[in-house]
C-alpha atoms as a PDB file:
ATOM      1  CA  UNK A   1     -32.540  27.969 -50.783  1.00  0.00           C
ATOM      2  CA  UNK A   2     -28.818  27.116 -50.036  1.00  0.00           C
ATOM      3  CA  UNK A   3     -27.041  23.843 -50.311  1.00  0.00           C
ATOM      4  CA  UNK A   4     -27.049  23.547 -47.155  1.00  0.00           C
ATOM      5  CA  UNK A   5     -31.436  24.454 -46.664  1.00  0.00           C
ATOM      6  CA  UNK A   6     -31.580  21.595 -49.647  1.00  0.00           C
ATOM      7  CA  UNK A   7     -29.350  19.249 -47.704  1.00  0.00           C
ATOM      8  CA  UNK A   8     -31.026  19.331 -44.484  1.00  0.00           C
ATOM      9  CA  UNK A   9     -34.825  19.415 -45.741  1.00  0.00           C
ATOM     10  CA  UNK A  10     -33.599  16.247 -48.513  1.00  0.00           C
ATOM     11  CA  UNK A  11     -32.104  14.582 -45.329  1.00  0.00           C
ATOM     12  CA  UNK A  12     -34.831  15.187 -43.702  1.00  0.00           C
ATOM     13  CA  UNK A  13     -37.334  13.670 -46.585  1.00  0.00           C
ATOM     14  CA  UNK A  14     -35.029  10.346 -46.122  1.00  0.00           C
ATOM     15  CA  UNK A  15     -35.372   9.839 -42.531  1.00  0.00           C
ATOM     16  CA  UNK A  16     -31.508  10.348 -42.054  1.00  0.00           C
ATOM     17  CA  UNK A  17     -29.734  11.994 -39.224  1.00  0.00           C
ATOM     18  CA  UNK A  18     -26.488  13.560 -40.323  1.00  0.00           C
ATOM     19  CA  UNK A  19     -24.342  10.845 -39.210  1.00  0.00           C
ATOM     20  CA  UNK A  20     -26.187   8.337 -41.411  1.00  0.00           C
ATOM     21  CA  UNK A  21     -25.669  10.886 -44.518  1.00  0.00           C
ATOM     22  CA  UNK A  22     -21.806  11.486 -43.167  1.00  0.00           C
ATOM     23  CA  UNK A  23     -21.765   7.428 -43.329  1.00  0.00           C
ATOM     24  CA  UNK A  24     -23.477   7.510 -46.654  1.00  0.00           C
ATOM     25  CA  UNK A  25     -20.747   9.663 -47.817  1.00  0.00           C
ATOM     26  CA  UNK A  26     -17.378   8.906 -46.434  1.00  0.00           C
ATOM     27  CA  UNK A  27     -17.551  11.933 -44.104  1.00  0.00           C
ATOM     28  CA  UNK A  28     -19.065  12.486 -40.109  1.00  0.00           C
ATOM     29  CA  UNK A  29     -22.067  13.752 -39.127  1.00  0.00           C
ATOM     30  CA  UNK A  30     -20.217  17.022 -37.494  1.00  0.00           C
ATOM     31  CA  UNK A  31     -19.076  17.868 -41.560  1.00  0.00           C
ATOM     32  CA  UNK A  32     -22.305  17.445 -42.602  1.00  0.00           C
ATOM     33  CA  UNK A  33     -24.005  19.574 -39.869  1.00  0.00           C
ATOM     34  CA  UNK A  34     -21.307  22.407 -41.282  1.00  0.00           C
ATOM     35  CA  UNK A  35     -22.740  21.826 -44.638  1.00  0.00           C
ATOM     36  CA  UNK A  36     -25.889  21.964 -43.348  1.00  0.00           C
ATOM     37  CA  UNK A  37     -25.405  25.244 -41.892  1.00  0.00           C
ATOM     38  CA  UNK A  38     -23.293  26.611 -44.931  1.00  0.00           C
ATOM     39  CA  UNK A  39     -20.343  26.550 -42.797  1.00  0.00           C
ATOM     40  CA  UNK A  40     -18.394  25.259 -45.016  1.00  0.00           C
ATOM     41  CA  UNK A  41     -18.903  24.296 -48.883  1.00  0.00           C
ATOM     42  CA  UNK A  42     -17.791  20.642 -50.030  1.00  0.00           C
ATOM     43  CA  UNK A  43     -15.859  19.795 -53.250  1.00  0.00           C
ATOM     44  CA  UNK A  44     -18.062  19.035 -56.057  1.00  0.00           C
ATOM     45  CA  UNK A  45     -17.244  15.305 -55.682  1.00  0.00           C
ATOM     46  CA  UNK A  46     -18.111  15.185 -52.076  1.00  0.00           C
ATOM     47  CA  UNK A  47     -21.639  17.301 -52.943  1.00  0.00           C
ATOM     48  CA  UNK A  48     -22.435  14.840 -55.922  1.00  0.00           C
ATOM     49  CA  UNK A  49     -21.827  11.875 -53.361  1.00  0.00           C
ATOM     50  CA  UNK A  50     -24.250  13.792 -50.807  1.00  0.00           C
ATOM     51  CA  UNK A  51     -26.550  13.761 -53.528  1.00  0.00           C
ATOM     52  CA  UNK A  52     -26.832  10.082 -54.372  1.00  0.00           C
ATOM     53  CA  UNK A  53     -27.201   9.137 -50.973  1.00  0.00           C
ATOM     54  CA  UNK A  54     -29.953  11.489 -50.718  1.00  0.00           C
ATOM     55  CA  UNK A  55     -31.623  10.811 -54.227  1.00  0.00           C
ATOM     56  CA  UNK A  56     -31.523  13.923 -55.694  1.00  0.00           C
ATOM     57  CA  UNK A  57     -29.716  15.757 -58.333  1.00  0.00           C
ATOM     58  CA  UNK A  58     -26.860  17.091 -58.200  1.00  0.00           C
ATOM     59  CA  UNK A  59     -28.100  19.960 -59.442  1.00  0.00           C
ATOM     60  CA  UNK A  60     -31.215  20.781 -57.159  1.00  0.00           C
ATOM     61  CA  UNK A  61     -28.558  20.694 -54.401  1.00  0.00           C
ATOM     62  CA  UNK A  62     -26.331  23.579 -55.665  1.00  0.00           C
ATOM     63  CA  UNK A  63     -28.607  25.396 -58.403  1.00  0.00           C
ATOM     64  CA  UNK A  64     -31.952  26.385 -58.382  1.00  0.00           C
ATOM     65  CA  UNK A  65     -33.247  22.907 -60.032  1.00  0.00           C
ATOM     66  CA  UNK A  66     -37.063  22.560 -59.625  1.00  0.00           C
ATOM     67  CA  UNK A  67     -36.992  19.079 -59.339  1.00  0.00           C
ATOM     68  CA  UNK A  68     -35.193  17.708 -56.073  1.00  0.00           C
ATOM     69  CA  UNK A  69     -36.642  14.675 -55.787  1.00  0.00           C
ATOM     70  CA  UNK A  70     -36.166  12.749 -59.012  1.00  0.00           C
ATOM     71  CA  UNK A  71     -34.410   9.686 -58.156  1.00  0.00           C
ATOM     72  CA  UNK A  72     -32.220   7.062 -59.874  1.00  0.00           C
ATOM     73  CA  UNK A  73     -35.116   4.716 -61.099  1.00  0.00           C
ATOM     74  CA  UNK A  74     -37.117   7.552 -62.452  1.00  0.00           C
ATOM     75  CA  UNK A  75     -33.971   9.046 -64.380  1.00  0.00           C
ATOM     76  CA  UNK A  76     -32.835   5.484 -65.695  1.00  0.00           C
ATOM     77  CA  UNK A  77     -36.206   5.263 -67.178  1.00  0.00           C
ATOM     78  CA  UNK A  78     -36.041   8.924 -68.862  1.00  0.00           C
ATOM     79  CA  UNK A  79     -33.006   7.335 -70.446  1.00  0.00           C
ATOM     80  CA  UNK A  80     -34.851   4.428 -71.758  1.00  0.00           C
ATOM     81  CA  UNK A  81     -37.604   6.305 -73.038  1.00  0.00           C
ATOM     82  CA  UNK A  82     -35.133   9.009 -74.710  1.00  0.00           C
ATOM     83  CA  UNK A  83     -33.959   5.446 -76.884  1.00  0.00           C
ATOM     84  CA  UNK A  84     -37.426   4.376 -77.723  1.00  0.00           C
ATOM     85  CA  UNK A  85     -38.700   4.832 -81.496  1.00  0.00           C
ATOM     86  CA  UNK A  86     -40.680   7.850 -81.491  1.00  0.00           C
ATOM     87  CA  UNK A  87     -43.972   6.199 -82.096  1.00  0.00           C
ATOM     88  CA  UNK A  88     -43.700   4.081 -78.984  1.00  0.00           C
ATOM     89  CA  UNK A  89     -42.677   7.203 -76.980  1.00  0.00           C
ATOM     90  CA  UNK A  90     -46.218   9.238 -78.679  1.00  0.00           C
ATOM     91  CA  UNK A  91     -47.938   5.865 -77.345  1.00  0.00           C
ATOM     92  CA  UNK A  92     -46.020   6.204 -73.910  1.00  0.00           C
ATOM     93  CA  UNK A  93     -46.622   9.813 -73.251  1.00  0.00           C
ATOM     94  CA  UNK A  94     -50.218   9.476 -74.487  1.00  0.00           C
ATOM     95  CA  UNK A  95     -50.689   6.690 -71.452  1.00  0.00           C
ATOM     96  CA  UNK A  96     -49.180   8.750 -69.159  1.00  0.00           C
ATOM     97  CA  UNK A  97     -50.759  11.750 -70.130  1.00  0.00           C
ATOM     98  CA  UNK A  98     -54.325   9.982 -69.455  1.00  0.00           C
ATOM     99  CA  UNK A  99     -52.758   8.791 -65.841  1.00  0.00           C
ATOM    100  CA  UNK A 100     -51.767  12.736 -65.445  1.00  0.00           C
ATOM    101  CA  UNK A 101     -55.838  13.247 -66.516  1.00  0.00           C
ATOM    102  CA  UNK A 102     -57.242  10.901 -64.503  1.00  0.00           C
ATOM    103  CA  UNK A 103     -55.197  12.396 -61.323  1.00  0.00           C
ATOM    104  CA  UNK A 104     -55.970  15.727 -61.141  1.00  0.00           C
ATOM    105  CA  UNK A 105     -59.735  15.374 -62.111  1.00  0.00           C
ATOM    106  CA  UNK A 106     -59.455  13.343 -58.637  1.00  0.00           C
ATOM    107  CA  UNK A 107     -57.719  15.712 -57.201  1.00  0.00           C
ATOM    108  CA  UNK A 108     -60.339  18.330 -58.168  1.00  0.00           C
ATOM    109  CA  UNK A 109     -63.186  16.422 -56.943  1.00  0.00           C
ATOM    110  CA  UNK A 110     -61.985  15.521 -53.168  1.00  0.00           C
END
C-alpha cells in the first residue's frame, strides 16, 4: 500500500474526515485529500505529524511496517518494559503469554 492507501484507511480507523486530520496537522483537508491520493508527497515532518494524529508509526505510513496500529500508550509501555530487570520481564512475558493462550484457545472454540 502507498502512503497515501495507509493514510486514508488509518483516517478512516479514527473516524476522521480529512479536514479533522488537516486540523490535526497544521494543514487543510484539500492537502490531505492530495496525500491521500498520492498527489503529492509531504515532508517527513509533516508525514510524522500525520502520523501522531492518526496513532500510528511513522513507519507503517511510508514503509512496509506490519504494525500500523500500535499507538503511543502501547509503545511507552514497550519502553518501560525494555528498562525492567530481566527477571521481571521473564515474569511479564510469561503473564502475557498465558493471556495470548487463553485467547486464541477462545478463539478456536467459537
Amino acid at each position: 500500500m502507498t502512503f497515501g492507501e495507509k493514510t486514508t484507511y488509518a483516517r478512516k480507523q479514527k473516524k476522521m474526515t480529512q479536514g479533522d486530520l488537516g486540523k490535526a496537522v497544521g494543514t487543510s483537508g484539500d492537502i490531505i485529500g492530495k496525500y491521500e491520493r498520492d498527489e503529492i508527497k509531504p515532508s517527513i515532518d509533516t508525514a510524522a505529524k500525520v502520523a501522531d494524529a492518526l496513532g500510528v508509526t511513522l513507519d507503517y505510513l511510508v514503509k512496509d511496517a506490519e504494525y500500523q496500529n500500535i499507538d503511543q500508550d502501547a509503545l511507552n509501555r514497550l519502553k518501560l518494559i525494555e528498562k525492567l530487570p530481566q527477571e521481571e520481564r521473564s515474569h511479564l512475558f510469561a503473564t502475557m503469554d498465558a493471556f495470548f493462550a487463553k485467547n486464541k484457545l477462545q478463539a478456536l472454540l467459537k
